[in-house]
Protein backbone atom coordinates (compact mmCIF):
# COMPACT_ATOMS: atom_id res chain seq x y z
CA UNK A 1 0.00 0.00 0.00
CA UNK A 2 1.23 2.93 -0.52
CA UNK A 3 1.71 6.45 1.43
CA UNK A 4 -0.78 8.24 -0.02
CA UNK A 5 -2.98 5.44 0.69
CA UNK A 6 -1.77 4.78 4.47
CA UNK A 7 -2.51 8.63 5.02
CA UNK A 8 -5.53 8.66 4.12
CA UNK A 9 -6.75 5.56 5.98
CA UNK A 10 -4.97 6.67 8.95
CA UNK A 11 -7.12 9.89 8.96
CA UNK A 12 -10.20 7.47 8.68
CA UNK A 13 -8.75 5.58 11.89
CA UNK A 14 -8.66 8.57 13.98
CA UNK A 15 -11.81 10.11 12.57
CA UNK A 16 -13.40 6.83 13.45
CA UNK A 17 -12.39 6.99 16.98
CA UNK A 18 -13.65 10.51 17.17
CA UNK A 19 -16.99 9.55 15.78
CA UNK A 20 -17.54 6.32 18.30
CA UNK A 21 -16.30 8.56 21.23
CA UNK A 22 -19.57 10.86 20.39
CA UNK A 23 -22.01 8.05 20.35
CA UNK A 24 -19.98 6.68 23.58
CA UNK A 25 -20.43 9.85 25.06
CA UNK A 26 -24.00 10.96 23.69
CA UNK A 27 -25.22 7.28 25.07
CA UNK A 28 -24.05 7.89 28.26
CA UNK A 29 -25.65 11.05 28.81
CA UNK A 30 -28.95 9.75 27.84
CA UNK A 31 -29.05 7.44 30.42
CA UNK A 32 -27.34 9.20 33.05
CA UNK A 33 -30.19 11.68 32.67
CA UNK A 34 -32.96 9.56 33.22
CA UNK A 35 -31.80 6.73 35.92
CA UNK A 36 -32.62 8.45 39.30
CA UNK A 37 -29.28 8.79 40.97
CA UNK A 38 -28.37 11.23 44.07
CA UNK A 39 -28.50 14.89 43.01
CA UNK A 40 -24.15 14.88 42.88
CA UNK A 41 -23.89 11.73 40.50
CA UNK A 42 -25.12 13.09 37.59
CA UNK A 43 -22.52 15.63 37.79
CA UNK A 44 -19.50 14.08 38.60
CA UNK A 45 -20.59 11.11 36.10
CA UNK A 46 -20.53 13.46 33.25
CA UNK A 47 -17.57 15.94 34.33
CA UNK A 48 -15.03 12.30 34.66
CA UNK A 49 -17.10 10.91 31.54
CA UNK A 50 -16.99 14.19 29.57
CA UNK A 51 -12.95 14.27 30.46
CA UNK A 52 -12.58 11.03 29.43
CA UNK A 53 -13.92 11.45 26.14
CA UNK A 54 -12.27 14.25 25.27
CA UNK A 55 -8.82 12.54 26.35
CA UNK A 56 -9.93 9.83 23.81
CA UNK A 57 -10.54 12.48 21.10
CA UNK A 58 -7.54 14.64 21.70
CA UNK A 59 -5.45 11.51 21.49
CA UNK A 60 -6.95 10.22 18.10
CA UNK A 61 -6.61 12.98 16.82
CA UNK A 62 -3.33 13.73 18.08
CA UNK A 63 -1.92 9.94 16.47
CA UNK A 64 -3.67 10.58 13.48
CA UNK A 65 -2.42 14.09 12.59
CA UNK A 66 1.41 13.04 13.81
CA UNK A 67 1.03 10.08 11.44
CA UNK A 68 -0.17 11.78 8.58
CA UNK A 69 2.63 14.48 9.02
CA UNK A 70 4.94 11.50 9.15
CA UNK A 71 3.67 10.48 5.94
CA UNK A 72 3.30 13.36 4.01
CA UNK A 73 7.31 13.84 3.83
CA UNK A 74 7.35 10.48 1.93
CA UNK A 75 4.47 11.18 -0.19
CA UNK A 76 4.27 11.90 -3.85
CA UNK A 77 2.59 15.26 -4.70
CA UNK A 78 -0.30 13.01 -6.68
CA UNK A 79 -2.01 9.22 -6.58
CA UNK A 80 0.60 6.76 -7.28
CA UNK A 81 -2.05 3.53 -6.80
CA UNK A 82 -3.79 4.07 -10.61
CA UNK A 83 -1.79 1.21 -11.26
CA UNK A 84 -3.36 -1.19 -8.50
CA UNK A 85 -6.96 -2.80 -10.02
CA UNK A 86 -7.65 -3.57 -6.28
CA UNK A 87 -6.52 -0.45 -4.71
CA UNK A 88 -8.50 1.90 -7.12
CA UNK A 89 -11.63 -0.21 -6.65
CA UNK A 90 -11.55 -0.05 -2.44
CA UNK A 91 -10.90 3.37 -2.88
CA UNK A 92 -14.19 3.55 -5.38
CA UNK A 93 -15.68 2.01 -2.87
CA UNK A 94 -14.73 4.25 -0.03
CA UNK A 95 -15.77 7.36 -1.36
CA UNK A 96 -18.91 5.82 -2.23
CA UNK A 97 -19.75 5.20 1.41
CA UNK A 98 -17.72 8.16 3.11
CA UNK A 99 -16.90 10.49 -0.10
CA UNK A 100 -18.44 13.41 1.22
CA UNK A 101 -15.93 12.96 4.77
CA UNK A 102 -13.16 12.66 2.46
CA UNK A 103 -13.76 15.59 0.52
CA UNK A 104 -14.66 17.70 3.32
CA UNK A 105 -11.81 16.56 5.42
CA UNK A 106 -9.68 16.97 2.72
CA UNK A 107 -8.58 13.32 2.59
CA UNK A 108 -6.27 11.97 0.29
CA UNK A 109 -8.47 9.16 -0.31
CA UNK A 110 -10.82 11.64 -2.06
CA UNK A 111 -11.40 10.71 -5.70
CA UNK A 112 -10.78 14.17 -8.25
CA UNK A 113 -13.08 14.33 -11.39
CA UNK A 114 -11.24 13.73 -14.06
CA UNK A 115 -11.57 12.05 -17.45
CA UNK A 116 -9.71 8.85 -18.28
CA UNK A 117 -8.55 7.32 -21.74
CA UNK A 118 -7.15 3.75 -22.03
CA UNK A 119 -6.53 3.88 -18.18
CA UNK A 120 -4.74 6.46 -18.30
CA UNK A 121 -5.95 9.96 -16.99
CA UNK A 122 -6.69 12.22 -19.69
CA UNK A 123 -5.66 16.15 -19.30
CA UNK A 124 -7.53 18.11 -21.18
CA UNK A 125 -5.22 20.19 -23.73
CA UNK A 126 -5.24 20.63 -27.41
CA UNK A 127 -2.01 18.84 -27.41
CA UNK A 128 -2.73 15.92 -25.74
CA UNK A 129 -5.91 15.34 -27.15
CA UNK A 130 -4.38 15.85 -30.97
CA UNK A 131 -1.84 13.31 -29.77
CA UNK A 132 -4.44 10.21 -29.05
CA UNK A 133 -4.06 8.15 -31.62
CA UNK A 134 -7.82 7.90 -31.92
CA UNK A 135 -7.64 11.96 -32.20
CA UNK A 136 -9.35 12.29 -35.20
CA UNK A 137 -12.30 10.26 -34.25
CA UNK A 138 -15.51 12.39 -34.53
CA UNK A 139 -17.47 10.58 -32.39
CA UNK A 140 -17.31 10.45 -28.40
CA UNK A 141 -18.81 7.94 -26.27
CA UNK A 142 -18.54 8.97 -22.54
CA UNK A 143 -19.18 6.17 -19.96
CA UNK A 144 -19.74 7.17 -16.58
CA UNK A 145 -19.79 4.37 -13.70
CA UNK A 146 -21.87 3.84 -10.85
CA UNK A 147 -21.83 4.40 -6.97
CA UNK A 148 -18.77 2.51 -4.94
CA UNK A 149 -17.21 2.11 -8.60
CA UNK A 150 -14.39 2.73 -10.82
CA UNK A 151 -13.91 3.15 -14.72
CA UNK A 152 -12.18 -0.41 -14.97
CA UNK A 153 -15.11 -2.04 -13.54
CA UNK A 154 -17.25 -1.45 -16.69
CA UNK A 155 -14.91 -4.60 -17.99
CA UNK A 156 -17.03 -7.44 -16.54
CA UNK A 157 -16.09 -11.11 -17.66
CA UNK A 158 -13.62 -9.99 -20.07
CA UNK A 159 -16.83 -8.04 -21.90
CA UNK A 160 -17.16 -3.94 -21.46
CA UNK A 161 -19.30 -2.78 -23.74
CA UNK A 162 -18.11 1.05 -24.25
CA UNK A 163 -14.85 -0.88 -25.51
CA UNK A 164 -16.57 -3.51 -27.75
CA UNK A 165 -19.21 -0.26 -28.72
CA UNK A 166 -15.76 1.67 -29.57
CA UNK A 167 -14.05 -1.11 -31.85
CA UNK A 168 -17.08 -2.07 -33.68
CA UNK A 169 -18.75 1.34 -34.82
CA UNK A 170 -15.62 3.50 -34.64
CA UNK A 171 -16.29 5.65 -31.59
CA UNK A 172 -13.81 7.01 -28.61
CA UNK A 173 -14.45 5.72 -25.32
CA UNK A 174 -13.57 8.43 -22.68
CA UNK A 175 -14.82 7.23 -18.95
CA UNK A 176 -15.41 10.14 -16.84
CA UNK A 177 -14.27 9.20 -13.14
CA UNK A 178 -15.61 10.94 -9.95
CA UNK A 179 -16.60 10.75 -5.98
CA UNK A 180 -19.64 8.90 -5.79
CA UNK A 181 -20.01 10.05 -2.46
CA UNK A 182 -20.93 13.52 -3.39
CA UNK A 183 -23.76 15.03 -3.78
CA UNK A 184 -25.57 14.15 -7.49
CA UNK A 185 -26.00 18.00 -7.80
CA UNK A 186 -22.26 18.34 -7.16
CA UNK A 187 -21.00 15.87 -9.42
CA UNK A 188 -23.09 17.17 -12.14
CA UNK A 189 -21.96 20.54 -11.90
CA UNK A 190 -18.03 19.64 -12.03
CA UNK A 191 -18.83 17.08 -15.01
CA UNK A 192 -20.66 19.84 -17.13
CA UNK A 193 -17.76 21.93 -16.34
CA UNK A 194 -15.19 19.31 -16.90
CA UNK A 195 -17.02 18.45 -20.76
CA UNK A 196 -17.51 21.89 -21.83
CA UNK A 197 -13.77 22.31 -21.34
CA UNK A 198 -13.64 19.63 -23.35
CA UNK A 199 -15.39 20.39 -26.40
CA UNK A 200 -13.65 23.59 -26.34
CA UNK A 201 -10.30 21.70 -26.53
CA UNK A 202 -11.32 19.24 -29.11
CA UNK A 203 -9.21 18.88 -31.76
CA UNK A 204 -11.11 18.05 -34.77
CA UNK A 205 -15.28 18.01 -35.73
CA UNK A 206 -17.18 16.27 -33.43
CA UNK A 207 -20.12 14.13 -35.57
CA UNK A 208 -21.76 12.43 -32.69
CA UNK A 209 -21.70 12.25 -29.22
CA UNK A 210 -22.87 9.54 -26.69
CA UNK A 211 -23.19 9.10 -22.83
CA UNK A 212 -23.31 5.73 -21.68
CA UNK A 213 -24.46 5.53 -18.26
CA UNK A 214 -24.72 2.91 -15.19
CA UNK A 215 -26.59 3.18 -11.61
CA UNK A 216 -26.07 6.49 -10.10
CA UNK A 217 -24.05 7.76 -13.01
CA UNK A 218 -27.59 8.17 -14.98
CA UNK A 219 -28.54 10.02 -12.93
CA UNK A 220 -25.09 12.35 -12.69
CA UNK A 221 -26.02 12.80 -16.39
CA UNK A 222 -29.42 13.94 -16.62
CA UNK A 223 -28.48 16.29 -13.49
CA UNK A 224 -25.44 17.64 -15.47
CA UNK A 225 -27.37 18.09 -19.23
CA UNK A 226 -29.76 19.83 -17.11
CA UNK A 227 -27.76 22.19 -15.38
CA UNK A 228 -25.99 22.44 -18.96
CA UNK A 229 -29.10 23.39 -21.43
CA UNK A 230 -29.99 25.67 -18.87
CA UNK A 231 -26.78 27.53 -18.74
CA UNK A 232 -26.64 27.30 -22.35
CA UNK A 233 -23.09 25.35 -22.78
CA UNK A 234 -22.00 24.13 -26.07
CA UNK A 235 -21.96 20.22 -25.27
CA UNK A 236 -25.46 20.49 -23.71
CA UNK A 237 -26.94 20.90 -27.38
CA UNK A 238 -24.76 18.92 -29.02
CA UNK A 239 -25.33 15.41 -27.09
CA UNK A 240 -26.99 13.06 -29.52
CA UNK A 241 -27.85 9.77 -27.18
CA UNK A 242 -28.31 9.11 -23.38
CA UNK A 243 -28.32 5.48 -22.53
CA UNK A 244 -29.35 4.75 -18.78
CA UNK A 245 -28.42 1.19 -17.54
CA UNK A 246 -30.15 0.44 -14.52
CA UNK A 247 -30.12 4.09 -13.43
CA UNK A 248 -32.72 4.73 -9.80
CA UNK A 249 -34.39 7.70 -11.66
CA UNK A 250 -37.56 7.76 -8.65
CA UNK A 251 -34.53 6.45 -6.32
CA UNK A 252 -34.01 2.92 -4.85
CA UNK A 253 -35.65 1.22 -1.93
CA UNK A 254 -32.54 -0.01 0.45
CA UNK A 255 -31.76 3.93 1.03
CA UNK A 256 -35.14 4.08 1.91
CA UNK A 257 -34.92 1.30 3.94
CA UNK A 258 -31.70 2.86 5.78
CA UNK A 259 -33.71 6.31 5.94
CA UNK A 260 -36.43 4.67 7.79
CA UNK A 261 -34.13 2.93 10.54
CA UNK A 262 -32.16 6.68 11.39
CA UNK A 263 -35.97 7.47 12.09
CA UNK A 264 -37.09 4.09 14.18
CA UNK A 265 -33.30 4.78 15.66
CA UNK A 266 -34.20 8.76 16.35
CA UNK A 267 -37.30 7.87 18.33
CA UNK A 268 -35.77 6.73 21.52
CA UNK A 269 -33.50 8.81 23.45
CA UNK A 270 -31.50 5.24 24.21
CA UNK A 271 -31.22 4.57 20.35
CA UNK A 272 -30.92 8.49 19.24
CA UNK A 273 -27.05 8.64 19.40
CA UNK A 274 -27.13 5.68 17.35
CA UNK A 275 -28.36 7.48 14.51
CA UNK A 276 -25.07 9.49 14.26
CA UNK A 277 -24.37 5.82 12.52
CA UNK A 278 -27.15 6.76 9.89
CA UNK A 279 -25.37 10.14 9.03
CA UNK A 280 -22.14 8.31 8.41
CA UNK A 281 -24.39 7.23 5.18
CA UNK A 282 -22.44 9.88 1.96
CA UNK A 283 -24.60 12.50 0.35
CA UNK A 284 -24.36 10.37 -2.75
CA UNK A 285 -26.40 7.29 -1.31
CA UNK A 286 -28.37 9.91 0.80
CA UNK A 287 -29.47 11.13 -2.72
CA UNK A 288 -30.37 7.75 -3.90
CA UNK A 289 -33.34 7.63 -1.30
CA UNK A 290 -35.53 9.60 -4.17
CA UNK A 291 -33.32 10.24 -7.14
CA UNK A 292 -32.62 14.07 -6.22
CA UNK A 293 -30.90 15.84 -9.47
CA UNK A 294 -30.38 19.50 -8.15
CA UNK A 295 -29.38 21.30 -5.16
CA UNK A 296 -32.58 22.38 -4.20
CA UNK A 297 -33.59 19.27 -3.85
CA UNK A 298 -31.56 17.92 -1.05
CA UNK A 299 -30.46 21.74 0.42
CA UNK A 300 -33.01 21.47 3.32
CA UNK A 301 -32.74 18.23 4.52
CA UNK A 302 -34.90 16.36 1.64
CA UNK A 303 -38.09 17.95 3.54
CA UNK A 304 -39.65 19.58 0.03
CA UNK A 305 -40.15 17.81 -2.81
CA UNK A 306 -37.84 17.19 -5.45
CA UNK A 307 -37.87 19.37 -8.72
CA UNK A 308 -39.43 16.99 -11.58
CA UNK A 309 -36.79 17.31 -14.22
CA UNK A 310 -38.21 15.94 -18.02
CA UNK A 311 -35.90 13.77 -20.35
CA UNK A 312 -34.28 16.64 -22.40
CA UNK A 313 -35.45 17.30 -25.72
CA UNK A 314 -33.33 16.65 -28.87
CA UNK A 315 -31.50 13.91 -27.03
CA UNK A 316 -32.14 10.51 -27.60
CA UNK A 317 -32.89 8.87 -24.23
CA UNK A 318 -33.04 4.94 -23.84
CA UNK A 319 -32.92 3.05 -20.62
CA UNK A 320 -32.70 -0.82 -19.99
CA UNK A 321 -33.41 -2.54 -16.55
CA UNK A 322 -33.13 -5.76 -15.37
CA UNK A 323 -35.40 -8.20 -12.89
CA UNK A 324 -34.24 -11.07 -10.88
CA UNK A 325 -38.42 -12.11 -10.93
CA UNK A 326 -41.09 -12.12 -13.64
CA UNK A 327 -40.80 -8.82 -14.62
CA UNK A 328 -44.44 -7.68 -14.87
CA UNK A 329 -44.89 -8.88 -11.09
CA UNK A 330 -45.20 -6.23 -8.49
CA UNK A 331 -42.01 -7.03 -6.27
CA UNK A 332 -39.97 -6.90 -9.68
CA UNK A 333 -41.47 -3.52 -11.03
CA UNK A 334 -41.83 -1.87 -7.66
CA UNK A 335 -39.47 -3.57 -4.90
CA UNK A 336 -36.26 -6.19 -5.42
CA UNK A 337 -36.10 -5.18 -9.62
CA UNK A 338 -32.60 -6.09 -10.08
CA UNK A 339 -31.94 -6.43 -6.43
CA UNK A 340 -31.35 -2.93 -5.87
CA UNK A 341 -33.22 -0.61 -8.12
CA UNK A 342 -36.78 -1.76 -8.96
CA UNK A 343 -38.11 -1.81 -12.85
CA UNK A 344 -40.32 1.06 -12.49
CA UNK A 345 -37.51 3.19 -11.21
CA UNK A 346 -34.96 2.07 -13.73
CA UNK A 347 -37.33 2.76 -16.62
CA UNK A 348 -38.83 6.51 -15.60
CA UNK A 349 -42.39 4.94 -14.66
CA UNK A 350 -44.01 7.58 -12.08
CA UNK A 351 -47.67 7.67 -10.88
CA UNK A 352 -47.25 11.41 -10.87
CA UNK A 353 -47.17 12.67 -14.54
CA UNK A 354 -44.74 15.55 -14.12
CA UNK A 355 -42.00 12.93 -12.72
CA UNK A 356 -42.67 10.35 -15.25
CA UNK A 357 -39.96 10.05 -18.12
CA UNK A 358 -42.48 8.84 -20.68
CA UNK A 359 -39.76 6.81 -22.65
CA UNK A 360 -41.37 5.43 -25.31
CA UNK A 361 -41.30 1.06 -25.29
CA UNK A 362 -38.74 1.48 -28.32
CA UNK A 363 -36.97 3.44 -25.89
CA UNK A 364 -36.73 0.55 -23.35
CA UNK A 365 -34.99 -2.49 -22.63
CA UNK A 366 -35.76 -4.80 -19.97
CA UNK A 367 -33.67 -8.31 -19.31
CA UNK A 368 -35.16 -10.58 -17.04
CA UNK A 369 -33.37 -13.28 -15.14
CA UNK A 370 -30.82 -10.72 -14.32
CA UNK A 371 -29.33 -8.51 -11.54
CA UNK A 372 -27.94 -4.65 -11.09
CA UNK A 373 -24.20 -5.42 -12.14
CA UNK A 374 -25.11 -8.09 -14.96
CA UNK A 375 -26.14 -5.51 -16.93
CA UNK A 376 -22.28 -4.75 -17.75
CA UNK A 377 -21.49 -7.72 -19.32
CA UNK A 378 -25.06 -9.17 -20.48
CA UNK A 379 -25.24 -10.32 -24.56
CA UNK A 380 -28.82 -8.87 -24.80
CA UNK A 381 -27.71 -5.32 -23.34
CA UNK A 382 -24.88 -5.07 -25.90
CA UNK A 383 -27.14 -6.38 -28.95
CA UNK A 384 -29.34 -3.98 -27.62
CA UNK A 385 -26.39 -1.21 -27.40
CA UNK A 386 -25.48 -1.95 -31.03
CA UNK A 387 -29.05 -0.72 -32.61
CA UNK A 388 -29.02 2.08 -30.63
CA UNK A 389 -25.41 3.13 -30.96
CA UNK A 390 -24.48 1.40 -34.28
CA UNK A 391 -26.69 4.34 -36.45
CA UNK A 392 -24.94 7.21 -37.88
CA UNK A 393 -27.61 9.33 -37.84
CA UNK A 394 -28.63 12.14 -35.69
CA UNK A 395 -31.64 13.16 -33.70
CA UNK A 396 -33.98 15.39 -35.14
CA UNK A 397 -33.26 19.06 -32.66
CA UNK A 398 -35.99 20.56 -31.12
CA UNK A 399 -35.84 24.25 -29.74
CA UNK A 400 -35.89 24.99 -26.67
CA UNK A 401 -35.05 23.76 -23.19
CA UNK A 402 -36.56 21.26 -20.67
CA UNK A 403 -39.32 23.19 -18.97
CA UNK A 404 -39.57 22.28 -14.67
């Protein structure tokens, strides 16, 4: 492992003991407070308890700042580990649960947005982009993973299919690569940013352009077109196809089951400091409760509802979802789905109108038989991929952008 890595981790350590000191402490006062003891104990209980505590805390914090001083003389100025499979995909999977904390904190862990090409990070300059040796390719297919993920993991099985999509109809796979532990809203806005910058340093024509998405990073997409077309950017009018594989677009049921415990957990004074466990949960799953897109969805607390944000128009939108059950039964289209997003979430289906994506059935794809992460590497995705990707033809534009 290396330093970068042990820095960051040991920050986790220490912010860990912090974090079980509070519940320690919170726990203690709850009870202290309502056990009848003489009129001194409660007192002295919390002064030697409340000193205790704060020893603890000090101290962790103390180790973990001397280690990570330690460290940081032996650390390279950037991520050394892209060259570790396993080591980028636990820290995918760290910021997916905690990516917010190591953001904030200003952890090393924290994943940058940044685009990627053949592995490799991609900076975005008219030289290095002329120098790809794909550089004159005029189409771009960008393929964004999921929560807890990492660009590699698109290769499933020895199958990915923006790489098979890339060889067989001559397009150029970028993967964009991000925190999933921020905030939707967040991620959006840094991946509009981080696109228009490219278009504006694109070498050559650009004939089509593509975003292939899984899971969460659907829903990073339809969040950052949004905030695009409404901003008026150049690559906001000029994306051609949005693919959505098993994207939550009304949100997914286990963050609503996790939701509902903080509350069960908030309704006893015994279990309240328990639910600090519930907050430990990133923005990024937080989001996944409902599907939020924008800031003002999720800016005060989730307590309003969330902006219903149409498909855009001009783009062509398709999504394909998968069921582990018959898919026309009710715990398939409404509950398990593909064990963690349900069909009727994954295809846009809403009760309400104004949230319903109206995609038309030509528009859809739906597997049964199969779970969340078989869509990566399932045959009847990609043959499905190829009709929809393998045209050369372009959408018919409409004026105008997607009303709220």
């Amino acid at each position: 492992m290396n330093t970068i890595a042990l820095r960051g981790f040991g920050r986790l350590v220490a912010d860990g003991v912090v974090g079980v000191s509070h519940i320690a402490e919170a726990l203690q006062t709850a009870i202290v407070e309502r056990i009848p003891l003489p009129p001194i104990a409660p007192q002295a209980v919390g002064g030697i308890a409340g000193l205790v505590h704060r020893t603890v805390r000090g101290t962790a914090r103390g180790i973990g700042h001397g280690l990570d001083k330690l460290l940081q003389a032996a650390t390279p100025a950037r991520w050394q580990g892209d060259g570790d499979a396993s080591m980028r995909r636990l820290r995918a999977i760290v910021n997916g649960v905690l990516g917010d904390h190591l953001h904030a904190s200003g952890n090393p862990l924290a994943i940058p947005m940044r685009l990627r090409f053949d592995g490799k990070p991609l900076d975005i300059t008219q030289e290095q982009l002329a120098a790809l040796p794909t550089a004159t390719t005029p189409r771009i297919l960008l393929i964004v993973h999921g929560l807890c993920m990492a660009p590699d993991q698109w290769q499933r099985n020895g199958h990915d299919h923006g790489a098979a999509i890339a060889e067989e109809f001559g397009w150029l796979p970028i993967h964009l690569e991000y925190n999933s532990g921020l905030h939707v809203s967040h991620n959006a806005h840094a991946m509009s940013a981080l696109l228009q910058q490219l278009f504006d340093a694109w070498p050559v024509g650009i004939e089509r352009f593509a975003i292939l998405a899984h899971s969460m990073g659907g829903l990073i997409a339809r969040s950052a077109l949004y905030q695009a077309q409404a901003a008026g950017m150049d690559w906001g009018a000029r994306l051609d196809d949005l693919v959505f594989l098993g994207t939550p677009h009304h949100g997914a049921p286990l963050e609503r089951v996790g939701h509902g415990v903080d509350r069960l957990l908030g309704a006893s004074p015994y279990s309240a400091p328990f639910a600090m466990l519930g907050t430990s949960r990133s923005a990024g799953i937080v989001d996944l409760r409902r599907g939020d897109l924008l800031e003002s969805d999720w800016r005060d607390g989730h307590s309003r509802s969330r902006t219903p944000i149409p498909l855009p128009a001009g783009v062509r939108c398709r999504a394909v979802a998968a069921a582990l059950h018959e898919p026309h039964s009710k715990r398939a289209r409404h509950w398990i789905g593909d064990g963690l997003v349900p069909l009727s979430s994954a295809l846009g289906e809403h009760p309400e109108p104004e949230y319903a994506l109206k995609l038309p059935r030509s528009s859809q794809l739906v597997v049964d038989d199969a779970g969340h992460f078989d869509l990566l590497d399932d045959t009847r995705v990609y043959q499905q991929l190829r009709d929809w990707l393998g045209t050369g033809s372009k959408p018919k534009r409409r004026r105008g952008n997607p009303k709220v």
